[in-house]
Protein backbone atom coordinates (compact mmCIF):
# COMPACT_ATOMS: atom_id res chain seq x y z
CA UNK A 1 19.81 26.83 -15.44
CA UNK A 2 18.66 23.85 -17.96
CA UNK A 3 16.46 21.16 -16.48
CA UNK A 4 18.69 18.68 -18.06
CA UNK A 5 20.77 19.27 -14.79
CA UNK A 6 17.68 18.32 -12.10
CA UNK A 7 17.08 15.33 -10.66
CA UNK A 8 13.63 14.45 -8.85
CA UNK A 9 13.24 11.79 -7.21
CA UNK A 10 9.87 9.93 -6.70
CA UNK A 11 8.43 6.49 -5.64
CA UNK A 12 5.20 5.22 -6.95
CA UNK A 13 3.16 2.55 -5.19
CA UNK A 14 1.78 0.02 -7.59
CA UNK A 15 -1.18 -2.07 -6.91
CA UNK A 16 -0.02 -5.53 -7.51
CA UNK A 17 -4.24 -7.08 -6.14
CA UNK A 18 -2.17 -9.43 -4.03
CA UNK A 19 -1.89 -9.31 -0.30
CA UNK A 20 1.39 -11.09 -0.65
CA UNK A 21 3.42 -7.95 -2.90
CA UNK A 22 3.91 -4.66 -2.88
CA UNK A 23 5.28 -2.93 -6.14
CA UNK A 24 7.16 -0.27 -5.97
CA UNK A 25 7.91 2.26 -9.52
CA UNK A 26 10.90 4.52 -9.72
CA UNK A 27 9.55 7.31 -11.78
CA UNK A 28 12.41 10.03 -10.96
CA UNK A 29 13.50 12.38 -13.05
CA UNK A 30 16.88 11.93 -13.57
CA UNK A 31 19.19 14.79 -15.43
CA UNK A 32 20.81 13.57 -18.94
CA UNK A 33 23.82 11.43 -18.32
CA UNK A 34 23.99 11.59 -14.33
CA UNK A 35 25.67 8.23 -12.92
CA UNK A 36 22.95 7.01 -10.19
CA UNK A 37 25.25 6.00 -7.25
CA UNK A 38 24.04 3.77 -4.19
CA UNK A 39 20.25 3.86 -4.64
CA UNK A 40 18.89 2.91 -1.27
CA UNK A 41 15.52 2.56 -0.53
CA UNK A 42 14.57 2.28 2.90
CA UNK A 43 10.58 1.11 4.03
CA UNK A 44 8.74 1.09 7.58
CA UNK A 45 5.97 -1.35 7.24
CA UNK A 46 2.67 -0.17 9.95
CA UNK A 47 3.78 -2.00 12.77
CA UNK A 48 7.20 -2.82 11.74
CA UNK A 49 10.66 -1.56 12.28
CA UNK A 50 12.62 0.32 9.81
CA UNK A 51 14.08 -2.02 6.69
CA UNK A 52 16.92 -1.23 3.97
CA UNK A 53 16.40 -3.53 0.96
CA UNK A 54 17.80 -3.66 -2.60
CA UNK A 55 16.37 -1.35 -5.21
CA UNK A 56 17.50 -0.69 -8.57
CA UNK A 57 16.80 2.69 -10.41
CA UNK A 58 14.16 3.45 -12.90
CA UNK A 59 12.98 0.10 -12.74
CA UNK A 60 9.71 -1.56 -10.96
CA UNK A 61 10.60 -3.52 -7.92
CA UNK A 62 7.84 -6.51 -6.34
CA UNK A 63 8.44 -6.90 -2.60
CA UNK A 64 7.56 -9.64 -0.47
CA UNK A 65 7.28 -10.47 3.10
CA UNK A 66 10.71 -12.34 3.11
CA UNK A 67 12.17 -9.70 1.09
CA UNK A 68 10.79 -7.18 3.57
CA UNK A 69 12.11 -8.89 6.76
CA UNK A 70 8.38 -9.71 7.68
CA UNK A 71 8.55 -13.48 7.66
CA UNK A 72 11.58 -16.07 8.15
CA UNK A 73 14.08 -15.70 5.34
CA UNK A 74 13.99 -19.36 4.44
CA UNK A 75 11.86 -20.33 1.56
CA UNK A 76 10.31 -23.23 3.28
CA UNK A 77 8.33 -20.84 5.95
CA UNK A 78 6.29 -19.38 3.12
CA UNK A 79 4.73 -15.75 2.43
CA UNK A 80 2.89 -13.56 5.19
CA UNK A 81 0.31 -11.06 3.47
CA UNK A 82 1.50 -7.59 3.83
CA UNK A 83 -0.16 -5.37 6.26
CA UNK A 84 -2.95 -2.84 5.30
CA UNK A 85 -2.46 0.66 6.84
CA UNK A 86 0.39 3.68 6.57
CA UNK A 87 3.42 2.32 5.09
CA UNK A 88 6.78 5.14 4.98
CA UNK A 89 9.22 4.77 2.41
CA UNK A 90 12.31 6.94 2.02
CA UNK A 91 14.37 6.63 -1.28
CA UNK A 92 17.64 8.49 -1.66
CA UNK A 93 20.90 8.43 -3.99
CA UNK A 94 24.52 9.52 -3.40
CA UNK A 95 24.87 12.19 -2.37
CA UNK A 96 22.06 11.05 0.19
CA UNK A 97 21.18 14.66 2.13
CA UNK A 98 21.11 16.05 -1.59
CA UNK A 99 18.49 13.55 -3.47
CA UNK A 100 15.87 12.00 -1.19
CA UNK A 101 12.19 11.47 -1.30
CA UNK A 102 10.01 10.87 1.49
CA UNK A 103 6.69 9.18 0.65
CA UNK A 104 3.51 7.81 2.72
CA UNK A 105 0.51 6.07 1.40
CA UNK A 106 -2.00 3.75 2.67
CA UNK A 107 -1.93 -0.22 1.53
CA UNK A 108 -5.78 -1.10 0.95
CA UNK A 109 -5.82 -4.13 -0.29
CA UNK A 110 -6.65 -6.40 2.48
CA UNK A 111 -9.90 -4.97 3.67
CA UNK A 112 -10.56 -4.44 -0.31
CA UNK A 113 -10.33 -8.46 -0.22
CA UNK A 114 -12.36 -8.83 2.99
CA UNK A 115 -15.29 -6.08 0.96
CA UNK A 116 -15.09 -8.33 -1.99
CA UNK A 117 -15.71 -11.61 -0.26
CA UNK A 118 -18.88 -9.63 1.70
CA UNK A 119 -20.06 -8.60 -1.89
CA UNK A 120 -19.85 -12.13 -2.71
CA UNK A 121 -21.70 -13.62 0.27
CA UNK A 122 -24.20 -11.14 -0.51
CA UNK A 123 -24.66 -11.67 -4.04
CA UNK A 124 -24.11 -15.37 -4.72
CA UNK A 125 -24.57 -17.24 -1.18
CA UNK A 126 -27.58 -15.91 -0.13
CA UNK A 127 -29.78 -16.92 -3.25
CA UNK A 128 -31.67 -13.84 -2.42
CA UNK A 129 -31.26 -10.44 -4.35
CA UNK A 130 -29.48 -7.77 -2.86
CA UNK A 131 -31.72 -5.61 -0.48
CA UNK A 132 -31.43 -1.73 -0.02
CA UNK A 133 -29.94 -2.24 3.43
CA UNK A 134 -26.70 -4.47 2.74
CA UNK A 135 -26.21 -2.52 -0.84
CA UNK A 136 -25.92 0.45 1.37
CA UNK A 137 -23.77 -1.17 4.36
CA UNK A 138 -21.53 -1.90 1.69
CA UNK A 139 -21.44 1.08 -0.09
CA UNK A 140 -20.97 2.88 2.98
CA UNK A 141 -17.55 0.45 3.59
CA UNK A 142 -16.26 1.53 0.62
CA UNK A 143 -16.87 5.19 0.58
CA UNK A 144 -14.87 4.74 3.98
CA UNK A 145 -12.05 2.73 2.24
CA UNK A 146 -11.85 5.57 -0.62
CA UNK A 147 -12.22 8.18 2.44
CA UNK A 148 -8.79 6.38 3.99
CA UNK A 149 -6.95 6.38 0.81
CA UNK A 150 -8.18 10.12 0.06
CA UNK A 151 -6.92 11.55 3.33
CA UNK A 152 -3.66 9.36 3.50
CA UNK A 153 -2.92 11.30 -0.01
CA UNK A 154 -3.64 14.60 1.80
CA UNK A 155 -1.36 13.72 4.81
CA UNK A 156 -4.33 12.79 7.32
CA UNK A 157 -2.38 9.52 8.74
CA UNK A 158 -4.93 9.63 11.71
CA UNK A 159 -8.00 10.49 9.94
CA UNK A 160 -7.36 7.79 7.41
CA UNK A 161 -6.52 5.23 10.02
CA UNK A 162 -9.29 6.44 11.68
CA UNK A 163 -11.46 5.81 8.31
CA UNK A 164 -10.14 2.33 7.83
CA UNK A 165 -10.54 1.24 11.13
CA UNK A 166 -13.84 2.10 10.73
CA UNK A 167 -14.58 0.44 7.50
CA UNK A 168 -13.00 -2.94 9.03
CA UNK A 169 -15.24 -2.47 11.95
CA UNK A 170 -18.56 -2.12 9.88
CA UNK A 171 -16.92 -4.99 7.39
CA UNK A 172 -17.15 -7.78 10.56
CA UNK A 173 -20.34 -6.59 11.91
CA UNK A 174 -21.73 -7.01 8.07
CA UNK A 175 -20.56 -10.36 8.29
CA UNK A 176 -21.20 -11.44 11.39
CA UNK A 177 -25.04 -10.68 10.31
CA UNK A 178 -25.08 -11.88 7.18
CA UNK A 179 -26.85 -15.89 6.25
């Protein structure tokens, strides 16, 4: 059997650094002159029900909160940041119980924002230099945040929730302290 005749299908996150997208890549392997039929991509957002939205093939898709269902559909309510934590997405062509993918991953990019800004404060508000004991509250944040991503790419939805929730925790208590 030739692997000209496989297809393999598979969905690759792509950090867009904006809490307002989400990119998504189709990097399938498709076999040598297949016909893609009815690519359908469907997405559960943490916290959110179930959505079917457009997708087109071997292409790179940017979602948004209205094109995810997650704010009002008219363009006059404006964008809602995408939520952090275990997002599902299941991506499938005709026939559909034949070529599926089924893909988790954790969305960072909020609390990545939130450790920036505390960097920040650190660095340039306090017109002090950075002592040994918020360098290593803050290093300890993001060896949490790098813990969540680690274990959501093992599997470990509940250890890397339970690694983010963490890190958010420590985050507010770091700011909450800080000049």
């Amino acid at each position: 059997m030739s692997n000209n005749n496989i297809v393999n299908l598979d969905i690759l996150p792509i950090d867009t650094h904006d809490v307002y997208t989400l990119g998504l890549a189709d990097i399938s392997h498709y076999a040598q002159g297949i016909t893609i039929v009815d690519p359908t991509l469907q997405i559960w957002p943490p916290g959110y029900d179930k959505v079917t939205i457009p997708f087109t093939a071997k292409n790179v898709t940017i979602y948004n909160s209205n094109l995810l269902g997650l704010s009002c559909a008219d363009e006059d309510c404006g964008l809602v940041p995408l939520p952090d934590g275990i997002w599902k997405i299941k991506y499938s062509i005709s026939p559909h119980f034949q070529y599926v993918v089924d893909k988790t991953f954790i969305r960072t990019v909020k609390i990545e924002q939130i450790w920036g800004e505390a960097f920040l404060s650190v660095d340039l508000f306090c017109n002090s230099r950075v002592d040994a004991k918020s360098k290593a509250e803050l290093d300890e944040v993001w060896f949490l945040i790098q813990g969540a991503i680690a274990e959501a790419n093992r599997c470990n939805d509940s250890e890397a929730m339970n690694k983010y929730r963490l890190a958010m925790s420590m985050l507010k208590v770091f700011k909450k302290n800080q000049c």
